[in-house]
Protein backbone atom coordinates (compact mmCIF):
# COMPACT_ATOMS: atom_id res chain seq x y z
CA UNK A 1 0.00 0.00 0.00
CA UNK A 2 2.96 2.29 0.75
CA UNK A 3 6.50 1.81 -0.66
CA UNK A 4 9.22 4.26 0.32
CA UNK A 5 12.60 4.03 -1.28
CA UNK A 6 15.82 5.96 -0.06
CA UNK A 7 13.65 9.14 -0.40
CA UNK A 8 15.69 12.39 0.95
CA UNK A 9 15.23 16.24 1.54
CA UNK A 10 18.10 18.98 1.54
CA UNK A 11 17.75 22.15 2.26
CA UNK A 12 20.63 23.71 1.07
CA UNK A 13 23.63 21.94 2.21
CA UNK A 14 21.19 20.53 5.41
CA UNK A 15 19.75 17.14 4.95
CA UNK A 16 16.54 17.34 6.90
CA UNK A 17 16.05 13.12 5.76
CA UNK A 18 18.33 10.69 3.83
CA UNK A 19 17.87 7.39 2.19
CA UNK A 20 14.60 6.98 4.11
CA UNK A 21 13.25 3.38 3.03
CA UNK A 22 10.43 1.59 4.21
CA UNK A 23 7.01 -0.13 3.75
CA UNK A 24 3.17 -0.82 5.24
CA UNK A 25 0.41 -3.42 3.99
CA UNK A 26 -2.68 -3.13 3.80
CA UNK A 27 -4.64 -2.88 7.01
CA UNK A 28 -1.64 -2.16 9.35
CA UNK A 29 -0.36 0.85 12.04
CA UNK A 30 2.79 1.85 11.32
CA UNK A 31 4.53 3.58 14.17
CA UNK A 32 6.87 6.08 12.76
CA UNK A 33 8.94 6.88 16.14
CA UNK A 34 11.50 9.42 16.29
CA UNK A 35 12.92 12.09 18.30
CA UNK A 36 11.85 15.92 17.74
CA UNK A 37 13.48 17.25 15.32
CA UNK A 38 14.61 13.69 13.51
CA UNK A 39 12.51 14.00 10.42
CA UNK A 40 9.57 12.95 10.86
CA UNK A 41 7.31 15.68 9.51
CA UNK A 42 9.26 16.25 6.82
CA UNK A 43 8.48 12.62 5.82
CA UNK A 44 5.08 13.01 6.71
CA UNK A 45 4.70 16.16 4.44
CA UNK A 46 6.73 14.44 1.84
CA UNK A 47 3.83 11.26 1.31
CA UNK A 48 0.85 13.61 1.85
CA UNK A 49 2.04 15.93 -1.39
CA UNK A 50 2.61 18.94 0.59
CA UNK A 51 6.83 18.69 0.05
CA UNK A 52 8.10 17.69 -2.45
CA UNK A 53 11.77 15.21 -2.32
CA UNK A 54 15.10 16.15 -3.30
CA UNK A 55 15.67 11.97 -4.09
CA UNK A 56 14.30 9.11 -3.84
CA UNK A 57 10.47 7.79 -4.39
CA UNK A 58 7.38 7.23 -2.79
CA UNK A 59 4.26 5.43 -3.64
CA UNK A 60 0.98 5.22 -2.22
CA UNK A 61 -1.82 3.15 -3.62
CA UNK A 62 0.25 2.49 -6.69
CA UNK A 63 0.78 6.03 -7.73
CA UNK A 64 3.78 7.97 -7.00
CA UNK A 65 3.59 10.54 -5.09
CA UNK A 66 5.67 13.79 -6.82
CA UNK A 67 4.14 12.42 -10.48
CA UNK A 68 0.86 11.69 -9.48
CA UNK A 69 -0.18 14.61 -6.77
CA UNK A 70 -3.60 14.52 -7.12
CA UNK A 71 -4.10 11.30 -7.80
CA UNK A 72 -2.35 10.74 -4.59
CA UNK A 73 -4.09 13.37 -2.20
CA UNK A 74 -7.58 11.64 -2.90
CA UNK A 75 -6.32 8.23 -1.22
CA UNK A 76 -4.96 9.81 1.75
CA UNK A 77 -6.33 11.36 4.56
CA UNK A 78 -3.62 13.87 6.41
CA UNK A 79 -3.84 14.66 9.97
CA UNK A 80 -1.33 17.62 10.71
CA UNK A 81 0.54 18.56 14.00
CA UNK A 82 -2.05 21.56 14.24
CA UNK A 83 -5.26 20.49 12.24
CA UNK A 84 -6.15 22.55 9.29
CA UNK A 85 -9.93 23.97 11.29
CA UNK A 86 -11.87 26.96 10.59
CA UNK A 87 -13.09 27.95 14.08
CA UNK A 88 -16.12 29.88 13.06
CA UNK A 89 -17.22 27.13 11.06
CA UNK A 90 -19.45 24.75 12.54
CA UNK A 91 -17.98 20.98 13.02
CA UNK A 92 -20.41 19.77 10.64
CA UNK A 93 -20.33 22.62 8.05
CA UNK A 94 -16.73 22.24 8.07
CA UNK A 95 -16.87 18.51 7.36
CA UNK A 96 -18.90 19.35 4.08
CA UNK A 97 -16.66 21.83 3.03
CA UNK A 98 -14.20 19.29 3.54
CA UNK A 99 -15.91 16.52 1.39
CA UNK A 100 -16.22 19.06 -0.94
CA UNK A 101 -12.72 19.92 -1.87
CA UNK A 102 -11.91 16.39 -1.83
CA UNK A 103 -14.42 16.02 -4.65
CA UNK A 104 -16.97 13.21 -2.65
CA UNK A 105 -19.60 13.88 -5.24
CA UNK A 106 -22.89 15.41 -4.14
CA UNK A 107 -24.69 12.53 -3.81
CA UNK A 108 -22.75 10.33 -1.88
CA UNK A 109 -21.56 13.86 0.72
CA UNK A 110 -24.51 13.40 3.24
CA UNK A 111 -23.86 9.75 3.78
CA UNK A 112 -19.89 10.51 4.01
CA UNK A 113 -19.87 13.36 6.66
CA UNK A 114 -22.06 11.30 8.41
CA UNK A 115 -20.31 8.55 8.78
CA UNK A 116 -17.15 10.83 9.95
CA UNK A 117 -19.19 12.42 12.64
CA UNK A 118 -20.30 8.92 14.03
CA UNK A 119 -16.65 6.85 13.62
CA UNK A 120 -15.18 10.61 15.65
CA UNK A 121 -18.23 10.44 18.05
CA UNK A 122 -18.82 13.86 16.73
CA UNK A 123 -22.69 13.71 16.51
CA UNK A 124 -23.37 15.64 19.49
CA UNK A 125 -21.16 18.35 18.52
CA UNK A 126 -22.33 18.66 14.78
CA UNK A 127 -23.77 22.02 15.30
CA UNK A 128 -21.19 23.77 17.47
CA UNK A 129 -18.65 25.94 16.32
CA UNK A 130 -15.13 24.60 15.89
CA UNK A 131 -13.90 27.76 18.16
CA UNK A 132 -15.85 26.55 21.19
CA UNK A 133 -14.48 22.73 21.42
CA UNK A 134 -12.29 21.52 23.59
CA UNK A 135 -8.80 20.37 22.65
CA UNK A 136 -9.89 16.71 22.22
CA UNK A 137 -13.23 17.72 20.14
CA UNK A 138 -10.79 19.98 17.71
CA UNK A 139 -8.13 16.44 17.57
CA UNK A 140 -11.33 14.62 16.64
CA UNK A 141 -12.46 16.97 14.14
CA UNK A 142 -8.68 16.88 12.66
CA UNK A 143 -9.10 12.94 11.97
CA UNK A 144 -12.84 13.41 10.98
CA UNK A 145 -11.48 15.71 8.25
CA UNK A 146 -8.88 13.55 7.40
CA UNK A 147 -11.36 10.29 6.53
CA UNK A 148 -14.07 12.16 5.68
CA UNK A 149 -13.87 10.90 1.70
CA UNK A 150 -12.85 7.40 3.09
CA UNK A 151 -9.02 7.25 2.18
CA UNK A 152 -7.02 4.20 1.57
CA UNK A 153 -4.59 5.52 3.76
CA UNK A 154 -4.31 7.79 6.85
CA UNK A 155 -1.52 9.57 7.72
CA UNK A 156 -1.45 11.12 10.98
CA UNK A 157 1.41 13.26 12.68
CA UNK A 158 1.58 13.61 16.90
CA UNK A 159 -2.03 13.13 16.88
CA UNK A 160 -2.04 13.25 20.65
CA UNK A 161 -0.01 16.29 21.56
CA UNK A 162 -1.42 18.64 24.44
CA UNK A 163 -4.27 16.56 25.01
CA UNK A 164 -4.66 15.42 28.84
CA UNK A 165 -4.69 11.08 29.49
CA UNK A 166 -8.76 10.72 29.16
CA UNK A 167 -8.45 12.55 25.39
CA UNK A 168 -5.24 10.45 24.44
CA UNK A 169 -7.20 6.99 25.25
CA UNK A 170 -10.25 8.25 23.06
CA UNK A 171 -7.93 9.57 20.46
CA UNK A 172 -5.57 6.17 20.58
CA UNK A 173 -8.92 3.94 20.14
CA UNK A 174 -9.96 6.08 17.80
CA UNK A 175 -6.93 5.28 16.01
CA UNK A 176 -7.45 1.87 16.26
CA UNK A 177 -10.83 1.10 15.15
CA UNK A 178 -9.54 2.48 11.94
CA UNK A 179 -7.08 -0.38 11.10
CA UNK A 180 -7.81 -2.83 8.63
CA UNK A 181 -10.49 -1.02 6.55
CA UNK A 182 -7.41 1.84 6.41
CA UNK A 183 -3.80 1.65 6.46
CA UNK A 184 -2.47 3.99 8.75
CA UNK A 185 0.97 5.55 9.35
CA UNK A 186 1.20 7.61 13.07
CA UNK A 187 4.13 9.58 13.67
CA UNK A 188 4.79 10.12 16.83
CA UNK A 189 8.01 10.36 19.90
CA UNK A 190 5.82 9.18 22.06
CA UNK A 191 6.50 5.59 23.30
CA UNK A 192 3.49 4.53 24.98
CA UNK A 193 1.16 5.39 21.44
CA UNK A 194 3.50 2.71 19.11
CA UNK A 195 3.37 0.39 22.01
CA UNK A 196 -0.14 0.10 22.22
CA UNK A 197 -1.54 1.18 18.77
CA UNK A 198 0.92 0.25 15.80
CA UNK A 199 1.59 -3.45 14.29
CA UNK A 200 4.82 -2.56 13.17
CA UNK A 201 7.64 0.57 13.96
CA UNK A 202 9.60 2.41 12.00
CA UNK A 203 12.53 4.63 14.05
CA UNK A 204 13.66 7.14 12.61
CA UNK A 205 17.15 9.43 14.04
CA UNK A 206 18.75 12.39 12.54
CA UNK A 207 17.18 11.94 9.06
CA UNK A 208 17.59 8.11 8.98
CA UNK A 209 15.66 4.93 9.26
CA UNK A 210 17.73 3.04 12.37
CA UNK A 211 14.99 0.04 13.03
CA UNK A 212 11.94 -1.09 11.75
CA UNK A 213 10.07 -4.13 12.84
CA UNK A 214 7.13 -5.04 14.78
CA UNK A 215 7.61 -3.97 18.11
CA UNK A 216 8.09 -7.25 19.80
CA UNK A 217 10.90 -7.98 17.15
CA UNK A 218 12.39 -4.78 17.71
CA UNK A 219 12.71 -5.78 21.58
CA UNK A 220 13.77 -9.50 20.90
CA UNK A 221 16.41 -8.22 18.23
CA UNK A 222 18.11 -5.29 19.57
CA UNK A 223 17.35 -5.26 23.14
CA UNK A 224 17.30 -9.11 23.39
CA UNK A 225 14.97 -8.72 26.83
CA UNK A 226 17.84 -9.02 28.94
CA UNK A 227 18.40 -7.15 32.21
CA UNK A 228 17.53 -7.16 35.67
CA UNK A 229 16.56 -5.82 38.72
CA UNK A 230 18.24 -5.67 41.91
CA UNK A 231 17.46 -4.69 45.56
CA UNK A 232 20.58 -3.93 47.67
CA UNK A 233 22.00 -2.75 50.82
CA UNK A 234 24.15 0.40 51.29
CA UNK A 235 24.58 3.56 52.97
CA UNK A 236 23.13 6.71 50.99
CA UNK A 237 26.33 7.82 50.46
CA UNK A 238 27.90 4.77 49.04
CA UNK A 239 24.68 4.30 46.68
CA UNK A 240 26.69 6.18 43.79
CA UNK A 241 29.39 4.28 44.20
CA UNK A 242 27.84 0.69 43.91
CA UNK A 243 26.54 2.07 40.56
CA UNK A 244 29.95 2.83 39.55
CA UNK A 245 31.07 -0.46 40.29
CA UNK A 246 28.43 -2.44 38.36
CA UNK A 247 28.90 0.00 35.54
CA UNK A 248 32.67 -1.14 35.24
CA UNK A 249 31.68 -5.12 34.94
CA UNK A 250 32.00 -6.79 31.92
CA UNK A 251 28.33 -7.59 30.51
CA UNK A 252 26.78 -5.03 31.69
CA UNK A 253 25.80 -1.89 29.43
CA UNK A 254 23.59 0.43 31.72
CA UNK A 255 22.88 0.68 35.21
CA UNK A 256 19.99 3.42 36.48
CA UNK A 257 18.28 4.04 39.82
CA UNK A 258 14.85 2.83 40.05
CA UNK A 259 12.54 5.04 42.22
CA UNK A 260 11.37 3.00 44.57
CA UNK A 261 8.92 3.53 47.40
CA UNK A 262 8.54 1.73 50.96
CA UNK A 263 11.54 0.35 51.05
CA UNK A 264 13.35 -0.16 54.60
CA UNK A 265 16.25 1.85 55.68
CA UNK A 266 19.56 1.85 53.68
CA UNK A 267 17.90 -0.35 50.61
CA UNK A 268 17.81 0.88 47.16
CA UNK A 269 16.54 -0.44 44.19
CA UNK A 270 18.53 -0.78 40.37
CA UNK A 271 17.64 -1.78 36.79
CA UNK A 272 20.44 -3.52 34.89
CA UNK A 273 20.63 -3.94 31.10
CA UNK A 274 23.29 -6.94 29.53
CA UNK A 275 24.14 -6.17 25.75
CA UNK A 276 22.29 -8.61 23.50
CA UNK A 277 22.93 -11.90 23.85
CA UNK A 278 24.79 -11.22 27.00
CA UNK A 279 23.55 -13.18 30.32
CA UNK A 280 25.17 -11.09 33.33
CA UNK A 281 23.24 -12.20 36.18
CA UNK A 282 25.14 -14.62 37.64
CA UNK A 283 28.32 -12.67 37.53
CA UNK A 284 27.18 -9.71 39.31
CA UNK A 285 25.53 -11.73 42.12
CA UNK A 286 28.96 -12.77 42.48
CA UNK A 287 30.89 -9.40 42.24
CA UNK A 288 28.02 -8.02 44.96
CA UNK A 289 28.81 -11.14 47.27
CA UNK A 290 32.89 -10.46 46.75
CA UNK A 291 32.36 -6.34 47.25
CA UNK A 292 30.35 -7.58 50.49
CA UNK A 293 27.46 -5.65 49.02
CA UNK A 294 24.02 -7.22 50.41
CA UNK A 295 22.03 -8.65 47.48
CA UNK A 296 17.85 -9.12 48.58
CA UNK A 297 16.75 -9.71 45.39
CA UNK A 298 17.23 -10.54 41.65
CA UNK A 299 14.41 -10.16 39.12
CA UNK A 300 14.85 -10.80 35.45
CA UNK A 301 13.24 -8.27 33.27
CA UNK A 302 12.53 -7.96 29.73
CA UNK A 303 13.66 -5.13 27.60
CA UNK A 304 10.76 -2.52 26.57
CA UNK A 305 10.32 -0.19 23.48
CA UNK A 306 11.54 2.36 25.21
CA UNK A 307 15.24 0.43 25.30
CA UNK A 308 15.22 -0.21 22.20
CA UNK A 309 14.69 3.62 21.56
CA UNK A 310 17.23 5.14 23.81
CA UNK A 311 19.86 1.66 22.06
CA UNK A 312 19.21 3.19 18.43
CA UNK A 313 19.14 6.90 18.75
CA UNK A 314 21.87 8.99 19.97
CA UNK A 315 21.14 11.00 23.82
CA UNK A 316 22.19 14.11 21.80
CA UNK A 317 19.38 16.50 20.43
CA UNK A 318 20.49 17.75 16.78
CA UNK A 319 21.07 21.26 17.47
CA UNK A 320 19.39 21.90 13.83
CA UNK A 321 15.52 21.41 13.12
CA UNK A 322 12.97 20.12 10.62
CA UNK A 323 11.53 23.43 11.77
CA UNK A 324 14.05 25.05 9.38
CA UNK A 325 11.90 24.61 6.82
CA UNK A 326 11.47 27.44 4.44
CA UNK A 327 8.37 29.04 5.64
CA UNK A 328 6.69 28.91 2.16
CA UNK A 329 6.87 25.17 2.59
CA UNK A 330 6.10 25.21 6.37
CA UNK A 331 2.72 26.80 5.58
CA UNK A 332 1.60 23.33 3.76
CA UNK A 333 -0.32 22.58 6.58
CA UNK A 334 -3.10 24.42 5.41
CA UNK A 335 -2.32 24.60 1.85
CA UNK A 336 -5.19 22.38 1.06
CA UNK A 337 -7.87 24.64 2.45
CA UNK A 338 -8.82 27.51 0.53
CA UNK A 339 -9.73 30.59 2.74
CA UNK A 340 -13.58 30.98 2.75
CA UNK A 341 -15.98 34.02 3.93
CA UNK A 342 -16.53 32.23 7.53
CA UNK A 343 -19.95 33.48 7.24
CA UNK A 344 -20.62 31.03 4.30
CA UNK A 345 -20.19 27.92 6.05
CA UNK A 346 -23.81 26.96 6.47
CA UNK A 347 -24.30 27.41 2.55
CA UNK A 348 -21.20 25.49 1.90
CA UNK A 349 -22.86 22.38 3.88
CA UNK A 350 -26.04 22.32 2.06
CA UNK A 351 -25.04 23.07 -1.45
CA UNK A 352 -25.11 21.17 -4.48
């Protein structure tokens, strides 16, 4: 359904993405993970038509992408960072105007906004103006707009940001009841969304693809699950040091303080990560018991996505930005929409 081959974007002598490659089927969440600033909008604006690629190609549906705009734009639906809404529109006049720029012919527009207001759970708010919804509402109107001709495919970029934990859960099942009639791509750097939305993930670091796999084959490949826990004995001021000392054993590749409530006096708790294919456990029980270090207990714990993040992309923040983006091109987030008289809205719904 998508095919993405070592597509890139320069600007100037700054490569925003390079020799990006990858693929979804049919039917499946693709988790495009990546830090700010790594390239993920740029790819996002790349596939929807709104940027176009120094190299490289892209193809959605069978048609590619730079050759076949058009053709492309009416099999996807494009969820921006900050939706494309007309706030004195109301939800539902804005869904029509919608349908109608994406060319859902006249007869068939009724039956499409409809559906978009009931798969958003939008009904209720059909006749309020845009302006006067909360955050959530607006994020739902976003993705209503952005299926409201029935797309192929749905490409949606941090479609969770600033909303509080009740909106995200609406917003992630949301998300979710649209797989498998759609093929989705979500682009996010948040961990817990891939993690419980996406089929497979794609991470992306400083312009380039670094993993892609489903996310329990990212974990078994590059994290291998290994680690552990430990609860020990020691003096707050020797805590630091202990650290140190596991830090400096062979097999052993990280070593961080767990936070760790009720514990008794002088315990402390750790979390222990072996390179892959590594098992360390038995030699640091022994370098505790040498080091006369008091060992209560040893849990075995398997690697999550979020190891397998901070594994393949660097601690370091690129000092430079997608958000360098010529502002001609940064304003593609509302290229599609025309600007209308906002006090035509009600004739735009019931035209034609």
């Amino acid at each position: 359904m998508i095919e993405v081959e070592h597509l890139s974007k320069i600007y100037g002598a700054t490569p925003a993405i390079q020799d990006v490659t990858f693929s979804v089927k049919k039917g499946e969440i693709l988790g495009f993970l990546g830090p700010n600033g790594a390239g993920k909008t740029t790819t996002m604006r790349i596939l929807s038509g709104y940027l176009p690629a120094t190299s490289g190609t892209a193809r959605i549906a069978g048609h590619e992408v730079h050759e076949e705009s058009m053709a492309v734009r009416q099999r996807i639906g494009y969820l921006p960072e900050n939706p494309p809404l007309y706030p004195e529109m109301t939800v539902e006049g804005f869904l029509y105007f919608v349908a109608r720029l994406k060319r859902v012919p006249a007869g068939e527009r009724a039956r499409q906004v409809e559906t978009a207001l009931k798969r958003c759970n939008l009904l209720e708010k059909r006749d309020v103006l845009i302006r006067k919804l909360s955050k959530g509402f607006k994020q739902r109107v976003g993705i209503a707009q952005a299926i409201v001709h029935n797309p192929p495919v749905i490409i949606l970029d941090e479609p969770t940001i600033g909303l509080d934990p009740r909106q995200i859960i609406e917003v992630r099942n949301l998300i979710k009841s649209l797989a498998g009639e759609h093929t989705i791509i979500l682009s996010t750097h948040i961990l817990p969304e891939v993690s419980m939305t996406c089929n497979r993930v794609a991470i992306i670091n400083r312009g380039r693809i670094v993993a892609t796999d489903t996310p329990e084959g990212l974990m078994n490949q590059l994290a291998s699950g290994s680690g552990c826990e430990l609860e020990l004995e020691s003096r707050p001021e020797e805590q630091t040091a202990v650290m140190e000392f596991l830090r400096e054993l062979p097999g052993v590749s990280s070593v961080e303080l767990i936070r760790a409530v009720n514990l008794p006096e002088n315990r402390f708790r750790l979390r222990v990560l072996f390179p892959a294919g590594v098992e360390s456990a038995p030699a640091i029980a022994f370098a505790l018991a040498q080091r006369g270090i008091n060992l209560y207990e040893m849990r075995r714990t398997r690697a999550s996505l979020e190891d397998v993040f901070l594994q393949v992309t660097t601690e370091e923040k690129s000092a430079e930005s997608e958000e360098t983006t010529p502002a001609s091109e940064e304003q593609g987030n509302t290229s599609e929409l025309v600007e209308v008289n906002n006090n035509s809205s009600e004739k735009i719904k019931k035209d034609e």
